[in-house]
PDB file of N, CA and C in Angstrom:
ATOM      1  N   UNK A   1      15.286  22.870 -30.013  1.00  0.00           N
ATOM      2  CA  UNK A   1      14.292  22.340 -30.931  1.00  0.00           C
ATOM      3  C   UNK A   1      13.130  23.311 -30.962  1.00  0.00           C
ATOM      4  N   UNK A   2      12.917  23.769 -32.304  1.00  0.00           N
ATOM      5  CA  UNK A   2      11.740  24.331 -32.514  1.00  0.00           C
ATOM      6  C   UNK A   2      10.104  23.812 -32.500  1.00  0.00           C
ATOM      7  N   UNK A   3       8.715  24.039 -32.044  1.00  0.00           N
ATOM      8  CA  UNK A   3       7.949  23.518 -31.973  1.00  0.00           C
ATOM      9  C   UNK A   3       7.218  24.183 -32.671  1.00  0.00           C
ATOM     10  N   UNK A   4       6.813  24.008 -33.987  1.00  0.00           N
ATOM     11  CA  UNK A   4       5.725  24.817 -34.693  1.00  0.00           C
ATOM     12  C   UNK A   4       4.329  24.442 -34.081  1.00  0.00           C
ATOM     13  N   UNK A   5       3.486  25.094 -33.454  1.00  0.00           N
ATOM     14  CA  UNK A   5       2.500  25.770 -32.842  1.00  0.00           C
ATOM     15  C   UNK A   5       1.238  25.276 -34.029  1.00  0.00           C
ATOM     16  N   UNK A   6       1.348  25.717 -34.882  1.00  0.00           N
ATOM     17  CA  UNK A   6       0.830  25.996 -36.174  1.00  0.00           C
ATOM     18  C   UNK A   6       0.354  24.648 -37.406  1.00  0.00           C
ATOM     19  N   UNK A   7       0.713  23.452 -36.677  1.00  0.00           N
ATOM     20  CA  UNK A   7       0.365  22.504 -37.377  1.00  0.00           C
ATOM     21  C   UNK A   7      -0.751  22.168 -38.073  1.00  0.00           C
ATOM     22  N   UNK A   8      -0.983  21.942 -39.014  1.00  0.00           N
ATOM     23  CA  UNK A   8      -2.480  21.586 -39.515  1.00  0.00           C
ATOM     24  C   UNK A   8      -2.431  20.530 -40.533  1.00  0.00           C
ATOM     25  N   UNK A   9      -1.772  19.427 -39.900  1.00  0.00           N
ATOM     26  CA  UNK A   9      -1.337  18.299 -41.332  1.00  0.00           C
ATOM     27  C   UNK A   9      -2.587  17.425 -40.942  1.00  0.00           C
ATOM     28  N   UNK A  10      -2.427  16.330 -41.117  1.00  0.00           N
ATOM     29  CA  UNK A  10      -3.587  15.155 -40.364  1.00  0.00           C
ATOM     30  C   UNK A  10      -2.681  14.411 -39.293  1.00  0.00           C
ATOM     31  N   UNK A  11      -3.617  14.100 -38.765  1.00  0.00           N
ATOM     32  CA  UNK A  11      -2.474  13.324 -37.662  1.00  0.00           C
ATOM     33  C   UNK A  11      -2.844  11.671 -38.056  1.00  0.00           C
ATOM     34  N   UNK A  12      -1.599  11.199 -37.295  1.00  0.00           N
ATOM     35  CA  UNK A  12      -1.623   9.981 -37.480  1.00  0.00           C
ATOM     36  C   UNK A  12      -2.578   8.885 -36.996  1.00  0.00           C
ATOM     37  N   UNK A  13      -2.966   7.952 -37.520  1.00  0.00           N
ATOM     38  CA  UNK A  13      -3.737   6.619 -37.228  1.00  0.00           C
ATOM     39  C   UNK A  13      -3.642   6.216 -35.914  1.00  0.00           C
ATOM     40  N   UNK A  14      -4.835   6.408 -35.432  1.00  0.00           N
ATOM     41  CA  UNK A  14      -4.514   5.046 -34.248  1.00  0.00           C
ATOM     42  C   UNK A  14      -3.208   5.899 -32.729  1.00  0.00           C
ATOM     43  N   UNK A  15      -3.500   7.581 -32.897  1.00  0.00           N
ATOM     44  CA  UNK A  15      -2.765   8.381 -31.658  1.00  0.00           C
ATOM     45  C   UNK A  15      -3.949   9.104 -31.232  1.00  0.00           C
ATOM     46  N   UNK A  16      -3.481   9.597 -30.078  1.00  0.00           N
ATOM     47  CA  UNK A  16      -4.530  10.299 -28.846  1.00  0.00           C
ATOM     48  C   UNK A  16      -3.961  11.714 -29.459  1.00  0.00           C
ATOM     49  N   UNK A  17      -5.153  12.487 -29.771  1.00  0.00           N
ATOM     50  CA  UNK A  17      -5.332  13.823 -29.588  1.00  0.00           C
ATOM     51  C   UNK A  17      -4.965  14.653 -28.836  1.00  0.00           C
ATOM     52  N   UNK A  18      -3.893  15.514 -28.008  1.00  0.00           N
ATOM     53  CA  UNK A  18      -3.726  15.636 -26.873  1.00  0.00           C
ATOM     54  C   UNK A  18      -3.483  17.738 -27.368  1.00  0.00           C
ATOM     55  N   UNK A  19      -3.755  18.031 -26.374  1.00  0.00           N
ATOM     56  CA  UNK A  19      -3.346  19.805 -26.663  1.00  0.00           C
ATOM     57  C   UNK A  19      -2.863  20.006 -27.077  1.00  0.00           C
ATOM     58  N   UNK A  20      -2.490  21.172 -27.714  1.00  0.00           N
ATOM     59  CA  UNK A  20      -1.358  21.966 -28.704  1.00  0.00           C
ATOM     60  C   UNK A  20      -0.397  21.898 -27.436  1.00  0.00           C
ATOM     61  N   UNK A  21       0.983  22.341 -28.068  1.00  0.00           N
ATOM     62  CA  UNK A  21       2.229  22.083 -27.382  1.00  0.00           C
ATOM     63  C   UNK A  21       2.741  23.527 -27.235  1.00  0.00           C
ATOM     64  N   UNK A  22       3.127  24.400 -26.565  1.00  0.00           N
ATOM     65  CA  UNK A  22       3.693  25.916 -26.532  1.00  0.00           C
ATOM     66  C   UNK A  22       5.402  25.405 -26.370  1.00  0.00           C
ATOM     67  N   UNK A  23       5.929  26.242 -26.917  1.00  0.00           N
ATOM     68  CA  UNK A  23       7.510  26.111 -26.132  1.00  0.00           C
ATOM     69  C   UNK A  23       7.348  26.395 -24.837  1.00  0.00           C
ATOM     70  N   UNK A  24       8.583  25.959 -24.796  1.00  0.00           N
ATOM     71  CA  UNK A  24       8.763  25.647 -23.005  1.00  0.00           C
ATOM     72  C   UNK A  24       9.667  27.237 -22.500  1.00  0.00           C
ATOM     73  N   UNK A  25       9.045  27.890 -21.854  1.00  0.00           N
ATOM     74  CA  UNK A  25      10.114  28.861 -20.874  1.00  0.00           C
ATOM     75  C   UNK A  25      11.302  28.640 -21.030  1.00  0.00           C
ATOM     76  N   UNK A  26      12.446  29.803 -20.408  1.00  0.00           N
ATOM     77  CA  UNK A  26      13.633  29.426 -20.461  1.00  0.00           C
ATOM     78  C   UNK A  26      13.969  29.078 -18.907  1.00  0.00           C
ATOM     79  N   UNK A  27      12.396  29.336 -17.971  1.00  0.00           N
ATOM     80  CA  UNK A  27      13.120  28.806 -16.656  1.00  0.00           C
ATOM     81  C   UNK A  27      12.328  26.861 -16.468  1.00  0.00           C
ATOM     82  N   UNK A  28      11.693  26.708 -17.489  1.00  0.00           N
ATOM     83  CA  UNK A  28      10.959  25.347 -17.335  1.00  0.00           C
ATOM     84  C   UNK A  28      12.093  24.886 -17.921  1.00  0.00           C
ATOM     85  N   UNK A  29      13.155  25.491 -18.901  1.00  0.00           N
ATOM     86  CA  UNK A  29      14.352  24.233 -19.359  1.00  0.00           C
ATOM     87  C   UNK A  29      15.150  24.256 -18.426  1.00  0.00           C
ATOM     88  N   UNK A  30      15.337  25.092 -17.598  1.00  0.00           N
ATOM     89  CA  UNK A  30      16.364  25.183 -16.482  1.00  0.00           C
ATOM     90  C   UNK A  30      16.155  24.366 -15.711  1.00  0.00           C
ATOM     91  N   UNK A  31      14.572  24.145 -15.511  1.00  0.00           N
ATOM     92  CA  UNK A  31      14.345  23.496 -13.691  1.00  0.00           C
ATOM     93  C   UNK A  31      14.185  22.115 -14.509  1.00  0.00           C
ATOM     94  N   UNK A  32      13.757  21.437 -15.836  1.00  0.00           N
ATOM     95  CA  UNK A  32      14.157  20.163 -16.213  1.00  0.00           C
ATOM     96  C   UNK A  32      15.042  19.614 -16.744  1.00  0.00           C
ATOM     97  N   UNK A  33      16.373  20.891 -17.146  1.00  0.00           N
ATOM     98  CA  UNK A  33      17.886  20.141 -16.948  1.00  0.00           C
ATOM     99  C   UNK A  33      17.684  20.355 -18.789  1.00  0.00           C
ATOM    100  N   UNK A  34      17.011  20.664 -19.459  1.00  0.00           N
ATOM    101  CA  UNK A  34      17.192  21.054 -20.623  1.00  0.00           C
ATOM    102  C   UNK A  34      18.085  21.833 -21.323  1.00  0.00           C
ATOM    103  N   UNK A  35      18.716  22.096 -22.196  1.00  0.00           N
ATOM    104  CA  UNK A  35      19.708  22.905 -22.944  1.00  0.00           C
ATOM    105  C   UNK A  35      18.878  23.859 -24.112  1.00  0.00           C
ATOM    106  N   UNK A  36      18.803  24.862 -24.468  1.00  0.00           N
ATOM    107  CA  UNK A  36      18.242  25.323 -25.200  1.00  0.00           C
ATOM    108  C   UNK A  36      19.690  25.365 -26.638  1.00  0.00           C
ATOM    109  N   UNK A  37      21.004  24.644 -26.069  1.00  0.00           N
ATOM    110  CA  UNK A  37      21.568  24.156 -27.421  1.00  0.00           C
ATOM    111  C   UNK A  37      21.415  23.180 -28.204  1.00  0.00           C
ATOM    112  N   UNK A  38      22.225  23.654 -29.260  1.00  0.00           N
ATOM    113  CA  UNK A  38      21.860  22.146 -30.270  1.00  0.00           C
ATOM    114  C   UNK A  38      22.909  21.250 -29.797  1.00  0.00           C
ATOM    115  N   UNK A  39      21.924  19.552 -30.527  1.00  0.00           N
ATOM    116  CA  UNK A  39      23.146  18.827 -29.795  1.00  0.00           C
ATOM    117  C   UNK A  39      24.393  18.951 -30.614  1.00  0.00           C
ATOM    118  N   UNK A  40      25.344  18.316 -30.047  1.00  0.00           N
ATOM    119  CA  UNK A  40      26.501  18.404 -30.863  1.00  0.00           C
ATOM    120  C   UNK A  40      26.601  17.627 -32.206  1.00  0.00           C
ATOM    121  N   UNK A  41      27.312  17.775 -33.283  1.00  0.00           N
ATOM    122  CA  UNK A  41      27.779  17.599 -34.818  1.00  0.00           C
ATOM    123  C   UNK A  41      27.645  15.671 -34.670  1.00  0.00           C
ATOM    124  N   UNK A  42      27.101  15.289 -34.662  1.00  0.00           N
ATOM    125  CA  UNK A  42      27.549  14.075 -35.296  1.00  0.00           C
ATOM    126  C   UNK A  42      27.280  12.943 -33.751  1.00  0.00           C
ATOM    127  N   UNK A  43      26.325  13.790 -33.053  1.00  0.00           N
ATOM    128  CA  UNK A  43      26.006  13.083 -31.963  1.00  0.00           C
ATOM    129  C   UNK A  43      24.962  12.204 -32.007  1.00  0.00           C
ATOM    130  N   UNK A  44      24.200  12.073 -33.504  1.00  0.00           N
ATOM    131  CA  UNK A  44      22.904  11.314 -33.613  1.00  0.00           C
ATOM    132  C   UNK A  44      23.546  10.357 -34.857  1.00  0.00           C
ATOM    133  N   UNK A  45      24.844  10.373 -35.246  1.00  0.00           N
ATOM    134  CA  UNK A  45      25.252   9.473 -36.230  1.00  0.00           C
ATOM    135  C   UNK A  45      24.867   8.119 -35.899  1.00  0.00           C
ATOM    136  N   UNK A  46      25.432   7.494 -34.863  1.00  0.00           N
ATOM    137  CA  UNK A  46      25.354   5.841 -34.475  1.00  0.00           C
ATOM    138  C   UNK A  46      23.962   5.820 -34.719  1.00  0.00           C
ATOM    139  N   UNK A  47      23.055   6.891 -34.123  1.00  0.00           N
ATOM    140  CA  UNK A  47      21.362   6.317 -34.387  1.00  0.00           C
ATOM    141  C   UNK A  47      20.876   6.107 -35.576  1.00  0.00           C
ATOM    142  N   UNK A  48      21.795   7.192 -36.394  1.00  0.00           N
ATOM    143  CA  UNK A  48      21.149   7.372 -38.056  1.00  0.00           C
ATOM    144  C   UNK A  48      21.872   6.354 -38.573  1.00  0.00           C
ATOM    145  N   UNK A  49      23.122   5.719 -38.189  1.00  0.00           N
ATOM    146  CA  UNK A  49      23.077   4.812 -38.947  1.00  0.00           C
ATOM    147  C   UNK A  49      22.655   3.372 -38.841  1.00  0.00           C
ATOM    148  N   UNK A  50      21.741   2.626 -37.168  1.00  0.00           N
ATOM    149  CA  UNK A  50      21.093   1.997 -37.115  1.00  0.00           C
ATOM    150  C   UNK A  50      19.759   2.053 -37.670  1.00  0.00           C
ATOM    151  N   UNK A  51      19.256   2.979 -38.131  1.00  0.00           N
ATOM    152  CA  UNK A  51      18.267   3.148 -38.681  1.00  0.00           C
ATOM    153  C   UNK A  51      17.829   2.420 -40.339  1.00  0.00           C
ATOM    154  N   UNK A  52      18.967   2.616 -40.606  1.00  0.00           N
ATOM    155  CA  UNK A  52      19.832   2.087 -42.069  1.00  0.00           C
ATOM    156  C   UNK A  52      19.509   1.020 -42.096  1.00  0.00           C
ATOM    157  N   UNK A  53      19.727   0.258 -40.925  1.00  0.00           N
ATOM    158  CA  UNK A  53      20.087  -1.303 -40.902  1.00  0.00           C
ATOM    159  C   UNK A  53      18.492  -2.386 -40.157  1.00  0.00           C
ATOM    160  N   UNK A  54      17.776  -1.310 -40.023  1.00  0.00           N
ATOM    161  CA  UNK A  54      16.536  -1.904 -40.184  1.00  0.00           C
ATOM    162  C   UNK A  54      16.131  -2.388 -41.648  1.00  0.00           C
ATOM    163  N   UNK A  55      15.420  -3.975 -41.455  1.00  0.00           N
ATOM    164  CA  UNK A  55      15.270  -4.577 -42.442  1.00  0.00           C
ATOM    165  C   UNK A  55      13.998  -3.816 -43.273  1.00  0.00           C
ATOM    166  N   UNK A  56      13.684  -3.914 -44.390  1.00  0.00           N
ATOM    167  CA  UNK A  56      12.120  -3.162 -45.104  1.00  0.00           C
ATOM    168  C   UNK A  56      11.161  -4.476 -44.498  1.00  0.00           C
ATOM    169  N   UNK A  57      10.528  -4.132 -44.500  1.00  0.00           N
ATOM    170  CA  UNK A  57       9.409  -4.698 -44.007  1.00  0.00           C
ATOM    171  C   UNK A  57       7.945  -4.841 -45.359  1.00  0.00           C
ATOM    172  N   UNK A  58       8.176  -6.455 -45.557  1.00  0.00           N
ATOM    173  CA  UNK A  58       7.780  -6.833 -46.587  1.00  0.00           C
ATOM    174  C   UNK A  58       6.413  -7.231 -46.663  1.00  0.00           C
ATOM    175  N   UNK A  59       5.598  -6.541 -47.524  1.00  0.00           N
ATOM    176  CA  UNK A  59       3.784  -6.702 -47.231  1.00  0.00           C
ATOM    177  C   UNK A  59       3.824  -8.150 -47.373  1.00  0.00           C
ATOM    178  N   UNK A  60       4.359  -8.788 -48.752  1.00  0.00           N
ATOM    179  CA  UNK A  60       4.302  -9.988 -49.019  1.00  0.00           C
ATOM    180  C   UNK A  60       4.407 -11.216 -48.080  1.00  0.00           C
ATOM    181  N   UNK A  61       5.494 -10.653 -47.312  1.00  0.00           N
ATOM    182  CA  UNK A  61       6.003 -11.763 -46.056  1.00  0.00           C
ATOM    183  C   UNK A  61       4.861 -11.941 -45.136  1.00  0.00           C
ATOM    184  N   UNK A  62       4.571 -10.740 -44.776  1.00  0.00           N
ATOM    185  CA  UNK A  62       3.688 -10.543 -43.535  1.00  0.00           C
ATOM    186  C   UNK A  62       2.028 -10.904 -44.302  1.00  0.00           C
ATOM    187  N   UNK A  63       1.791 -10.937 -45.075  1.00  0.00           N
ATOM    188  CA  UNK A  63       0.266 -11.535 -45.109  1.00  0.00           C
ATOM    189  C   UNK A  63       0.147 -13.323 -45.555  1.00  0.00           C
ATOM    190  N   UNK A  64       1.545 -13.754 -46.321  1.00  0.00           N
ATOM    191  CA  UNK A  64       1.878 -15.122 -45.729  1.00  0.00           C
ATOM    192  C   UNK A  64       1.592 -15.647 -44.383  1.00  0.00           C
ATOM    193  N   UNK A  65       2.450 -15.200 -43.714  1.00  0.00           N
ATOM    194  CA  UNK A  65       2.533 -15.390 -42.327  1.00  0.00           C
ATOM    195  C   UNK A  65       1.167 -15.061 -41.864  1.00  0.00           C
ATOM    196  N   UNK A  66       0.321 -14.295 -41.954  1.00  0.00           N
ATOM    197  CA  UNK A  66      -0.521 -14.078 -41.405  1.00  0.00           C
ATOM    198  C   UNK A  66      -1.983 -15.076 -42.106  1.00  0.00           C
ATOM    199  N   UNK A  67      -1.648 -15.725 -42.933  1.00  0.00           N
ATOM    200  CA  UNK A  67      -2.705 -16.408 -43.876  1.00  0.00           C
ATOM    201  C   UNK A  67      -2.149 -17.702 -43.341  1.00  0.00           C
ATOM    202  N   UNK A  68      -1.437 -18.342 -42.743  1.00  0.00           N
ATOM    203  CA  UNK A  68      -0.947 -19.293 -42.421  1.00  0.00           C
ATOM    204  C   UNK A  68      -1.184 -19.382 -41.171  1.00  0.00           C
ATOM    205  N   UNK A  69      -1.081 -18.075 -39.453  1.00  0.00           N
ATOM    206  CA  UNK A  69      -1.278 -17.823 -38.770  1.00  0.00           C
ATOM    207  C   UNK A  69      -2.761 -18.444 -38.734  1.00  0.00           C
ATOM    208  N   UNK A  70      -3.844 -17.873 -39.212  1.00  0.00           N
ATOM    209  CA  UNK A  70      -5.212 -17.413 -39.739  1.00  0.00           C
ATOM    210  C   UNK A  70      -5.593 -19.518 -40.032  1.00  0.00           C
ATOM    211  N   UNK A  71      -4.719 -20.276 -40.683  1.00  0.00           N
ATOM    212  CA  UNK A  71      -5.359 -21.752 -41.060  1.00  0.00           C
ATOM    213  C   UNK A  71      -4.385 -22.400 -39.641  1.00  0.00           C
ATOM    214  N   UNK A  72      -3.768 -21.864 -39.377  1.00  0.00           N
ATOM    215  CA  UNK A  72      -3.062 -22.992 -38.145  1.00  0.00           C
ATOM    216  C   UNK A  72      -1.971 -23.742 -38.851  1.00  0.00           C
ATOM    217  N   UNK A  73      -1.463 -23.343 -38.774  1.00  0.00           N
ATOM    218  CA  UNK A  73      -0.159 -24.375 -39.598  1.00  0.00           C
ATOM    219  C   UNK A  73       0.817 -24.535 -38.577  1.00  0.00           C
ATOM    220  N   UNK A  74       1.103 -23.074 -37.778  1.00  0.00           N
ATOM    221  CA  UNK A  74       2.132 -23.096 -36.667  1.00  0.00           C
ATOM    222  C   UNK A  74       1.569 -24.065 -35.292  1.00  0.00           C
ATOM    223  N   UNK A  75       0.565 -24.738 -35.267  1.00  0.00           N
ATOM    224  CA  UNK A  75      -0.261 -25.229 -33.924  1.00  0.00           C
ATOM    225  C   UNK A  75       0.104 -26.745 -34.018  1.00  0.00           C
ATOM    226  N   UNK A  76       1.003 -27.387 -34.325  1.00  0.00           N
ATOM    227  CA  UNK A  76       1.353 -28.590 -34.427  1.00  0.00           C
ATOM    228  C   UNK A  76       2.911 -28.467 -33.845  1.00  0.00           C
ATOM    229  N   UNK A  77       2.839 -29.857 -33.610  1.00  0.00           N
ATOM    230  CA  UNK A  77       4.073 -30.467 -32.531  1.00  0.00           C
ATOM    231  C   UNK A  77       5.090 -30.286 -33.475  1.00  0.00           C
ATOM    232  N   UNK A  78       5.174 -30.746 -34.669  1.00  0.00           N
ATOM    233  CA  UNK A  78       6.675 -30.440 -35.321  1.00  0.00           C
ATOM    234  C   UNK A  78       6.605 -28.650 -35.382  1.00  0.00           C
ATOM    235  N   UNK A  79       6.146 -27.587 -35.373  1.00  0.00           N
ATOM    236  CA  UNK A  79       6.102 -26.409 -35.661  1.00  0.00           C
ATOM    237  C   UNK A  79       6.402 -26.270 -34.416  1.00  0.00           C
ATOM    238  N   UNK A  80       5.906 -26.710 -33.441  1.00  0.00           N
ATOM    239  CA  UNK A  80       6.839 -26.209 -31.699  1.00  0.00           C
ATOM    240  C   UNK A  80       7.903 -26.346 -31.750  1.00  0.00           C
ATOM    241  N   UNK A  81       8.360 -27.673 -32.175  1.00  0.00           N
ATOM    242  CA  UNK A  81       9.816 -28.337 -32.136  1.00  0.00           C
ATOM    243  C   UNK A  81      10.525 -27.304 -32.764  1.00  0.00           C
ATOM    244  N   UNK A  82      10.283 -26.815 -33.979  1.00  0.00           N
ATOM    245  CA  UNK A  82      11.029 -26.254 -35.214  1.00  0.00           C
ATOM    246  C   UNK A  82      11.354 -24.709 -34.409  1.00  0.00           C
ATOM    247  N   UNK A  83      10.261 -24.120 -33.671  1.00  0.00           N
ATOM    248  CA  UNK A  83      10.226 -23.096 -33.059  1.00  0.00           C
ATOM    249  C   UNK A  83      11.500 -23.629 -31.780  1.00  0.00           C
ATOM    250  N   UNK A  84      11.557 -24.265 -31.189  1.00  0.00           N
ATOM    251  CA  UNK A  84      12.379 -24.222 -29.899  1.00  0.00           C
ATOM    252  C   UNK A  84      13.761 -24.476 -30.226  1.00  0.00           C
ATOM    253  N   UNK A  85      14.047 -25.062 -31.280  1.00  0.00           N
ATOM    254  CA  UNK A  85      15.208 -25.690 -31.949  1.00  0.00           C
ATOM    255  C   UNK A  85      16.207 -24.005 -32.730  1.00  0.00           C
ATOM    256  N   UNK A  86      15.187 -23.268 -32.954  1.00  0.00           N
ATOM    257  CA  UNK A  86      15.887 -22.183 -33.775  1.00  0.00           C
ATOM    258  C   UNK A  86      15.906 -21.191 -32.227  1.00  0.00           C
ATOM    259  N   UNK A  87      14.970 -21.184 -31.070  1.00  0.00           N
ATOM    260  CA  UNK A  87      15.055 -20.405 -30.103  1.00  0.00           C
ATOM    261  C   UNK A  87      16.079 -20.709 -29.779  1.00  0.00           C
ATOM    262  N   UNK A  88      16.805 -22.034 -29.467  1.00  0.00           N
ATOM    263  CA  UNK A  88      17.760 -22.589 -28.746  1.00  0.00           C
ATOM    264  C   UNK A  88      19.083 -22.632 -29.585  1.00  0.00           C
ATOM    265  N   UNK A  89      19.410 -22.612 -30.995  1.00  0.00           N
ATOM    266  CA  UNK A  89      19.878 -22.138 -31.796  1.00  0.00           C
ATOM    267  C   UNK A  89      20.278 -21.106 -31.597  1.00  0.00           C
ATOM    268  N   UNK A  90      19.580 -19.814 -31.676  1.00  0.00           N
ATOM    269  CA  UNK A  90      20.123 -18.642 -31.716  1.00  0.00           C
ATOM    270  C   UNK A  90      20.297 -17.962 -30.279  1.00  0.00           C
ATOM    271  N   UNK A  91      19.842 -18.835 -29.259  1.00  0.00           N
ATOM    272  CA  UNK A  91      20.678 -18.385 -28.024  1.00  0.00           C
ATOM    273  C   UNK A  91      22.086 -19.178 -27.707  1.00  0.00           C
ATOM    274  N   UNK A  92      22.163 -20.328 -28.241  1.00  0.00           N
ATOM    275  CA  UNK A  92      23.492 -20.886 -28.487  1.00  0.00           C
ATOM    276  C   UNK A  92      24.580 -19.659 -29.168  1.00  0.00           C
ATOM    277  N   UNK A  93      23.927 -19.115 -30.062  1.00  0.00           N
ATOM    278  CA  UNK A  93      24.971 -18.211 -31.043  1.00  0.00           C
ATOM    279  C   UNK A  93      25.730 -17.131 -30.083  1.00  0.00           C
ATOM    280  N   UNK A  94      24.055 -17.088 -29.104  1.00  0.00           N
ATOM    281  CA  UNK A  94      23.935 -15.204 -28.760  1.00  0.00           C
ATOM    282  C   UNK A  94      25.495 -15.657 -27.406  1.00  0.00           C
ATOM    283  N   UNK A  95      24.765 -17.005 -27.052  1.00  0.00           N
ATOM    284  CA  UNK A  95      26.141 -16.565 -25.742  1.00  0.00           C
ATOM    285  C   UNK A  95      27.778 -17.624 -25.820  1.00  0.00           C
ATOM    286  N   UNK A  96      27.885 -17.847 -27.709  1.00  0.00           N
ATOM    287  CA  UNK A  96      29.374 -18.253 -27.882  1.00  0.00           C
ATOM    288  C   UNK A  96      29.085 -19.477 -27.929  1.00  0.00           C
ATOM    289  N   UNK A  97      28.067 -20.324 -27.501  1.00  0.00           N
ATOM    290  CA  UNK A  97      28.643 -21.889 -27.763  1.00  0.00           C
ATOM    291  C   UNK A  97      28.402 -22.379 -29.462  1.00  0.00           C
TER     292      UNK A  97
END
């Protein structure tokens, strides 16, 4: 992996500033078990294709939820119930019964 040195984009929101990064020696990859090869053909497939299968993430949903959060709607006894019933639900699923 190459490390361009040379960055000058903006950095992201809400990360720590930390030093520029140099490549690493060829005896610092040695003594941390590093490969200076590439990985192999088709060794990041399963990841790339979980990636896929992340849901979009919907502004709409989430400021519902959060405007509802915000008046209390979830702070009542039937909204516990409803909550423990789908917890208990979907651990029913998770282990076969």
């Amino acid at each position: 992996m190459r490390i361009d040195t040379g960055y000058s984009g903006v950095p992201l929101p809400n990360r720590k500033q930390g030093r520029p990064v140099s490549g690493a020696s060829s005896a610092s990859r040695a003594s941390s078990g590093q490969s200076s090869e590439s990985p192999e053909r088709g060794e990041f497939d399963p990841y790339l294709a979980a990636l896929h299968d992340i849901p979009e993430v919907r502004a709409d949903v989430v400021e519902e939820v959060r405007q509802r959060l915000n008046r209390g709607d979830f702070l009542s006894r039937e909204a516990a119930e409803q909550t423990a019933e789908a917890i208990l639900s979907d651990l029913a699923s998770f282990i076969g019964q």
